[in-house]
PDB file of N, CA and C in Angstrom:
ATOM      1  N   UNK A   1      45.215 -25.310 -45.834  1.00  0.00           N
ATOM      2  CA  UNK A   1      45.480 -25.107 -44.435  1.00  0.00           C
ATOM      3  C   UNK A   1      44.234 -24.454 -43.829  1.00  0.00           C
ATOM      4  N   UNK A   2      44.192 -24.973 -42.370  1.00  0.00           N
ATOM      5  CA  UNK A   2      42.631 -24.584 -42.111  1.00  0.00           C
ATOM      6  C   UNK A   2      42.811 -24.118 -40.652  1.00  0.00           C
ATOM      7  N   UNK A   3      42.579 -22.921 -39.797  1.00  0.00           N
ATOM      8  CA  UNK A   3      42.471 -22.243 -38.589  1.00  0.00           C
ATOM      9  C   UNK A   3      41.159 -22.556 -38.414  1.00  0.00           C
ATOM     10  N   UNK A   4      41.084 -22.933 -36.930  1.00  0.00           N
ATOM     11  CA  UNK A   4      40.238 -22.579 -35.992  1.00  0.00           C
ATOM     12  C   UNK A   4      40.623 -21.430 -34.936  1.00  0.00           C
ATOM     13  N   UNK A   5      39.440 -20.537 -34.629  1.00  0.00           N
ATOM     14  CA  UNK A   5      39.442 -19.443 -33.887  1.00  0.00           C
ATOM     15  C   UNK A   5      38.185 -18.802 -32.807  1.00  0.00           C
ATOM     16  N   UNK A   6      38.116 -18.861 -32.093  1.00  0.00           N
ATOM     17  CA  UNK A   6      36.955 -18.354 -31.078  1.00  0.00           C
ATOM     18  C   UNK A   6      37.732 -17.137 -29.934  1.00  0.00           C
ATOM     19  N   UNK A   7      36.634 -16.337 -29.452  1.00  0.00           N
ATOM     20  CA  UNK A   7      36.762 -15.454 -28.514  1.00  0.00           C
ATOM     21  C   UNK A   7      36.244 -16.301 -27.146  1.00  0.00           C
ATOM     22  N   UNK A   8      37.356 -16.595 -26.302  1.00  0.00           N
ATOM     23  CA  UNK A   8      37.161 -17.477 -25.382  1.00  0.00           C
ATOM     24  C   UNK A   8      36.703 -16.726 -23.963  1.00  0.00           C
ATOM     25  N   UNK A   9      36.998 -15.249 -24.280  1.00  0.00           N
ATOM     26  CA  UNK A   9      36.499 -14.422 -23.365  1.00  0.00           C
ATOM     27  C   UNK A   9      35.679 -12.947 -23.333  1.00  0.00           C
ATOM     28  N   UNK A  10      34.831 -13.510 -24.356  1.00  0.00           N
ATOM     29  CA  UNK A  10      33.485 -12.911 -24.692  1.00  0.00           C
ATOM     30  C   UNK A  10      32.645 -13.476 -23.682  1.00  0.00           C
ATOM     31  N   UNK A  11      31.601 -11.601 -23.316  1.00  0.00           N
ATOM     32  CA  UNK A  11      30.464 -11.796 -22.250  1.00  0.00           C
ATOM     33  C   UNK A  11      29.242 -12.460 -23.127  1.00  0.00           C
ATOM     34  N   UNK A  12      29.549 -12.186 -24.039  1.00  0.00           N
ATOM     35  CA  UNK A  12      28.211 -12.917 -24.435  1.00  0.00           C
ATOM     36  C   UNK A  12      28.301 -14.408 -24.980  1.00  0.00           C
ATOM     37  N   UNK A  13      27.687 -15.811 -24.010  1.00  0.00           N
ATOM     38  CA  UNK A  13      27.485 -17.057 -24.407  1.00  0.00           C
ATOM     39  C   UNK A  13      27.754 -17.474 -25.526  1.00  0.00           C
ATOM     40  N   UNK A  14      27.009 -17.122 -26.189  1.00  0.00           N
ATOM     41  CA  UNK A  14      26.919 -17.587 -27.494  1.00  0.00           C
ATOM     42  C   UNK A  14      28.423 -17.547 -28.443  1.00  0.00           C
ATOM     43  N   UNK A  15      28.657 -16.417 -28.231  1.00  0.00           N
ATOM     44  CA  UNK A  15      30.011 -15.534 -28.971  1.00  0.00           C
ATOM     45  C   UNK A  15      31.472 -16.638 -28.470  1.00  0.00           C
ATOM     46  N   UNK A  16      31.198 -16.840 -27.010  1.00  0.00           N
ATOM     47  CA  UNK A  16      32.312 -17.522 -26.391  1.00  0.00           C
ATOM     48  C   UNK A  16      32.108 -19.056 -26.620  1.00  0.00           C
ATOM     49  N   UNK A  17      30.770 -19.827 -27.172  1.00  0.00           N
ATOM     50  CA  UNK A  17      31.024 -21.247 -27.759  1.00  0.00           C
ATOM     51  C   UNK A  17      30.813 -21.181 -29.466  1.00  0.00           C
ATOM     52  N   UNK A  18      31.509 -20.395 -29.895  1.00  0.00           N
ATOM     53  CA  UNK A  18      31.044 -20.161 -31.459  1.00  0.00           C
ATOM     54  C   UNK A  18      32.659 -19.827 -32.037  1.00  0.00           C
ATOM     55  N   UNK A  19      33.041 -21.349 -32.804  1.00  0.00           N
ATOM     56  CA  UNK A  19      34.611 -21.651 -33.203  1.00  0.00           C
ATOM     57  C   UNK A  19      34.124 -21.461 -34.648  1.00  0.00           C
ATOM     58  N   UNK A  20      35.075 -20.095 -35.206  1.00  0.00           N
ATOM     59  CA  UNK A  20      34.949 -20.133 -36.569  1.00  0.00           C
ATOM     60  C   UNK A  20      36.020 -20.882 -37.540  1.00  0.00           C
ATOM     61  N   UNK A  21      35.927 -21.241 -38.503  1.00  0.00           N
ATOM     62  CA  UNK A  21      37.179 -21.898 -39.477  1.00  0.00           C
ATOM     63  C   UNK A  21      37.380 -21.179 -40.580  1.00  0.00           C
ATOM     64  N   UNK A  22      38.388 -20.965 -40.724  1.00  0.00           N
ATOM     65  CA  UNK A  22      39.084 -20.054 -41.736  1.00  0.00           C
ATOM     66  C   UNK A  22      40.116 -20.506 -42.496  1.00  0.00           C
ATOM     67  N   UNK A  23      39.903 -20.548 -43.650  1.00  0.00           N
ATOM     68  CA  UNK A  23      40.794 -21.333 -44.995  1.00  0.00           C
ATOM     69  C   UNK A  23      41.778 -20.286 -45.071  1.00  0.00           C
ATOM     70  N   UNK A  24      42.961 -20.728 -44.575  1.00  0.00           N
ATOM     71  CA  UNK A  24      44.270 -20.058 -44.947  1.00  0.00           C
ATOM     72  C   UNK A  24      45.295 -19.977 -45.947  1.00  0.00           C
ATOM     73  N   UNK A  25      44.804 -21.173 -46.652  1.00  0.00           N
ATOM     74  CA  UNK A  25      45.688 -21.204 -48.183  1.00  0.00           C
ATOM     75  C   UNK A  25      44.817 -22.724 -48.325  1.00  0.00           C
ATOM     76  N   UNK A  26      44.347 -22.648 -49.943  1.00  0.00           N
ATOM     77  CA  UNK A  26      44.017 -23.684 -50.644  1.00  0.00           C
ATOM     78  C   UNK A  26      44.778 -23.988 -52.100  1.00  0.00           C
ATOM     79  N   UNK A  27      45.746 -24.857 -52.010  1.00  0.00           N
ATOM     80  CA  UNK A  27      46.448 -25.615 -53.140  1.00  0.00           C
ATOM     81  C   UNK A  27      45.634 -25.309 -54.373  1.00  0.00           C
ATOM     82  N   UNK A  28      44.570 -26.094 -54.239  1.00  0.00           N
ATOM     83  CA  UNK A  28      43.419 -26.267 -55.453  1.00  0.00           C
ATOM     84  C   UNK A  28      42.838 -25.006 -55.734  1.00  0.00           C
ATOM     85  N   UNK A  29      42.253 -24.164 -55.290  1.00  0.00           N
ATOM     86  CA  UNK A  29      41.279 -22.919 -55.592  1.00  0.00           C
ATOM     87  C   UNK A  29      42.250 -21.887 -55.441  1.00  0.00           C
ATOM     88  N   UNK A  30      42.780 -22.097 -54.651  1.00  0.00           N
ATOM     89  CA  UNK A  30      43.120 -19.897 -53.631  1.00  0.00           C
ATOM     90  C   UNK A  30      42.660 -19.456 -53.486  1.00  0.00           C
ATOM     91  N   UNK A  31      41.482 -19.792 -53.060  1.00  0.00           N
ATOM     92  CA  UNK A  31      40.319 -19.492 -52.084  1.00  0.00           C
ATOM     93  C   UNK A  31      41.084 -19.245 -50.362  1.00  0.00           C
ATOM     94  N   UNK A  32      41.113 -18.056 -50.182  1.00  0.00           N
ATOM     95  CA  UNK A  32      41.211 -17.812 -48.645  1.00  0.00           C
ATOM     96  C   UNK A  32      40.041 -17.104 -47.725  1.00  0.00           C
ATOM     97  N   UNK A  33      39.869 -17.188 -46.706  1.00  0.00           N
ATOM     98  CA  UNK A  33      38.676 -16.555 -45.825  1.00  0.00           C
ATOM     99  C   UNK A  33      37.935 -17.163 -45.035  1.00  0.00           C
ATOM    100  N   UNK A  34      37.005 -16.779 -44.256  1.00  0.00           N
ATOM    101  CA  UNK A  34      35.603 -17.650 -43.559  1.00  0.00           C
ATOM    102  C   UNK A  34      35.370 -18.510 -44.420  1.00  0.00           C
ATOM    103  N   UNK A  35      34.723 -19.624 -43.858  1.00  0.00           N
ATOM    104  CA  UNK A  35      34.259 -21.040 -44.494  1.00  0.00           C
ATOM    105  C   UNK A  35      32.690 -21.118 -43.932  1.00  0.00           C
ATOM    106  N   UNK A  36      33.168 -21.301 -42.119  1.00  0.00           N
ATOM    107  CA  UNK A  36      31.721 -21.449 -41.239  1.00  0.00           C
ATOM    108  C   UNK A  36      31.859 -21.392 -39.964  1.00  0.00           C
ATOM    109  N   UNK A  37      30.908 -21.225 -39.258  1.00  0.00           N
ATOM    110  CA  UNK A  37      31.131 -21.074 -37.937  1.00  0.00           C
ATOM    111  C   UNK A  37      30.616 -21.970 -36.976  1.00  0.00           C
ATOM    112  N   UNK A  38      30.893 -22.889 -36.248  1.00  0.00           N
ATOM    113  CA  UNK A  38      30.593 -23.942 -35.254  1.00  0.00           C
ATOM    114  C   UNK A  38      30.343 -23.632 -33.723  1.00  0.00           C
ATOM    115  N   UNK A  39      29.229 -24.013 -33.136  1.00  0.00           N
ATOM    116  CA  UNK A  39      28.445 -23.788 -32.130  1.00  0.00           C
ATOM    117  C   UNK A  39      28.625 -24.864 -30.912  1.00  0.00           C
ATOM    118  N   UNK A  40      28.943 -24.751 -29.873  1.00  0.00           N
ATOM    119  CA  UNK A  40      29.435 -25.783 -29.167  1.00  0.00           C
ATOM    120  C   UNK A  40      28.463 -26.044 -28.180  1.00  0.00           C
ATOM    121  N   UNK A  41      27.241 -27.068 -28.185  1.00  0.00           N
ATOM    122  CA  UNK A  41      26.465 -27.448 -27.285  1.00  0.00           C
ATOM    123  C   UNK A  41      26.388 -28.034 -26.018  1.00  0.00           C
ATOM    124  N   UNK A  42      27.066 -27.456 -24.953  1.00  0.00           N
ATOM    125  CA  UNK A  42      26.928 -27.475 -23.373  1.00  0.00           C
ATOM    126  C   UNK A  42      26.349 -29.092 -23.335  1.00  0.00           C
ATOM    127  N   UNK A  43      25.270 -29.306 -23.696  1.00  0.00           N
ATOM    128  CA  UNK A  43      24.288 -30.545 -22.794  1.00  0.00           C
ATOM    129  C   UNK A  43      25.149 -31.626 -23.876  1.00  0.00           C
ATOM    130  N   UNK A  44      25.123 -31.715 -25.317  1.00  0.00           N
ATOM    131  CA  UNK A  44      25.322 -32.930 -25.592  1.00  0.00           C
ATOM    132  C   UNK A  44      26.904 -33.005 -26.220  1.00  0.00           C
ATOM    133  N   UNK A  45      27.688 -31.568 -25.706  1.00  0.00           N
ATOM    134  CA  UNK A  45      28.972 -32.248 -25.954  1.00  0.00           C
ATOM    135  C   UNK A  45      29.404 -32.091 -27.934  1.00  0.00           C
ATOM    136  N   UNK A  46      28.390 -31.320 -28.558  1.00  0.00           N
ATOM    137  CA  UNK A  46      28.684 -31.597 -29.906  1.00  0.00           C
ATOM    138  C   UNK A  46      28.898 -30.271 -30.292  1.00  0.00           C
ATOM    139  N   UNK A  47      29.223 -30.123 -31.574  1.00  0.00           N
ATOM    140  CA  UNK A  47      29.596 -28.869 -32.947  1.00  0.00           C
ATOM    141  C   UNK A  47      28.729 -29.213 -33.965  1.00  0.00           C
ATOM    142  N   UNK A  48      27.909 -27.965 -33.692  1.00  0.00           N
ATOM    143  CA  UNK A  48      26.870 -27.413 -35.200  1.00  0.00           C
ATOM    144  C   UNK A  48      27.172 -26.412 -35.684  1.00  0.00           C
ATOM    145  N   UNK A  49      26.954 -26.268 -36.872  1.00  0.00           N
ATOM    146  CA  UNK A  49      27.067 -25.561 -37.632  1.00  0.00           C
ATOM    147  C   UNK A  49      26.211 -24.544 -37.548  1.00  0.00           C
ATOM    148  N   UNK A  50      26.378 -23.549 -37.584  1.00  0.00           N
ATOM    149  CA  UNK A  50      25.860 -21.789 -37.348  1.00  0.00           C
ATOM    150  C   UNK A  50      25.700 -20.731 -38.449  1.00  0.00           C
ATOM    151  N   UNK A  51      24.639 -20.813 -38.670  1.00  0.00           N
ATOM    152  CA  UNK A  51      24.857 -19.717 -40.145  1.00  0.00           C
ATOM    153  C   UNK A  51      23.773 -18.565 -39.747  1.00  0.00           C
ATOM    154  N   UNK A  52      24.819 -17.532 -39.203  1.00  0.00           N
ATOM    155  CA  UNK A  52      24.217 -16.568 -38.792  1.00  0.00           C
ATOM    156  C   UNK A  52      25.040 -15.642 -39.312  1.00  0.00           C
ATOM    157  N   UNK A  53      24.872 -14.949 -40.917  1.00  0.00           N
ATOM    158  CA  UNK A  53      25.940 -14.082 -41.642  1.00  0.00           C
ATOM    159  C   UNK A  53      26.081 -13.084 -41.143  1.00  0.00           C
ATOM    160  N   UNK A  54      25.301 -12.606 -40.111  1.00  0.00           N
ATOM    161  CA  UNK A  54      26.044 -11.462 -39.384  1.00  0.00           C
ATOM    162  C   UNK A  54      27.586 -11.503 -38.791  1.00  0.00           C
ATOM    163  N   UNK A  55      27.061 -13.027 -38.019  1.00  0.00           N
ATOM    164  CA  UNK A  55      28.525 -13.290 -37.114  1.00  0.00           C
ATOM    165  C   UNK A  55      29.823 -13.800 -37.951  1.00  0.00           C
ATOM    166  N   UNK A  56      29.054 -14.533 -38.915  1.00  0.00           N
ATOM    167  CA  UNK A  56      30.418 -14.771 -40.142  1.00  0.00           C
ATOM    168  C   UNK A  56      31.218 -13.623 -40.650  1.00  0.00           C
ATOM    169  N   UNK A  57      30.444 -12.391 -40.941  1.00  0.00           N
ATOM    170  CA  UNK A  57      31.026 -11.671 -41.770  1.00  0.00           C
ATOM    171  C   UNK A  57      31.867 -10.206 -40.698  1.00  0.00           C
ATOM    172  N   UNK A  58      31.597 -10.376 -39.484  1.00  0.00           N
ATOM    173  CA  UNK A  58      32.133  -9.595 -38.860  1.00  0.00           C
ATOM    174  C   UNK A  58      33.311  -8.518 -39.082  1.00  0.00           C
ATOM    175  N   UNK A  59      33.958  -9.353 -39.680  1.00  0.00           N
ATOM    176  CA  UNK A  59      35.205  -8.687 -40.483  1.00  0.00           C
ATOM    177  C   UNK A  59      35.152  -8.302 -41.898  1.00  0.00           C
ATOM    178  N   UNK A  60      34.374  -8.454 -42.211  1.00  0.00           N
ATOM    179  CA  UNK A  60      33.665  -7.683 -43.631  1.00  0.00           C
ATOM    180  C   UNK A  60      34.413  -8.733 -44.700  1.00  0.00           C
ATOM    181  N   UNK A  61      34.391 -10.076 -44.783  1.00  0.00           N
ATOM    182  CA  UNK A  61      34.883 -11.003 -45.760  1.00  0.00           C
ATOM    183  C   UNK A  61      34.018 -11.376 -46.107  1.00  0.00           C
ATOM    184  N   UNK A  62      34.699 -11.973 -47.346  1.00  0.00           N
ATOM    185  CA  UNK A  62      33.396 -12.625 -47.668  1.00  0.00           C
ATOM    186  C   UNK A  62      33.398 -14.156 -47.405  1.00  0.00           C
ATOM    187  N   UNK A  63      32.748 -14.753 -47.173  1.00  0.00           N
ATOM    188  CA  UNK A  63      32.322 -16.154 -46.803  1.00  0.00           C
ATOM    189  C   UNK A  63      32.484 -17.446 -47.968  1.00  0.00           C
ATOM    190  N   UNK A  64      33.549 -18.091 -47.585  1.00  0.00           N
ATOM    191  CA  UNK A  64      33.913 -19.544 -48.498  1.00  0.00           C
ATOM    192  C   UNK A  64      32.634 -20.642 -48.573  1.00  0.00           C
ATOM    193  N   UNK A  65      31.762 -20.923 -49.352  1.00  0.00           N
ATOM    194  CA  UNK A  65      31.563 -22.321 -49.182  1.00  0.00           C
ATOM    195  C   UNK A  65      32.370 -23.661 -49.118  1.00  0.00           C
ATOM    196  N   UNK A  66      31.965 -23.904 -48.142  1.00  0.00           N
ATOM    197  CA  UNK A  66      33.060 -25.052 -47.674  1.00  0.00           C
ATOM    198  C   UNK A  66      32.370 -26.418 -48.218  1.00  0.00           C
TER     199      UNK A  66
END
């Protein structure tokens, strides 16, 4: 099972187009936590990927490779 989550009303830009995904239960591993964080580009409409471990780890987890 997989959450998406963003602060939609953060002053700062960046913070407010930056959708993180978070593994909520995995069958196979049991692996739960951050995975990655996705960046939402204004001009062309797309989601990149963001690896800025500050902003991943905000909550002091540790980070899934996805």
């Amino acid at each position: 099972m997989i959450a998406l989550e963003r602060n939609q009303q953060s002053d700062d830009d960046l913070e407010s187009r930056t959708t993180r995904l978070r593994i909520l239960k995995s069958r196979y591993t049991g692996d739960v936590g951050m995975a990655c964080a996705l960046v939402y580009d204004k001009e062309t409409g797309r989601l990149s990927e963001y690896e800025d471990n500050e902003m991943l780890n905000s909550a002091d987890e540790e980070v899934i490779p996805f």
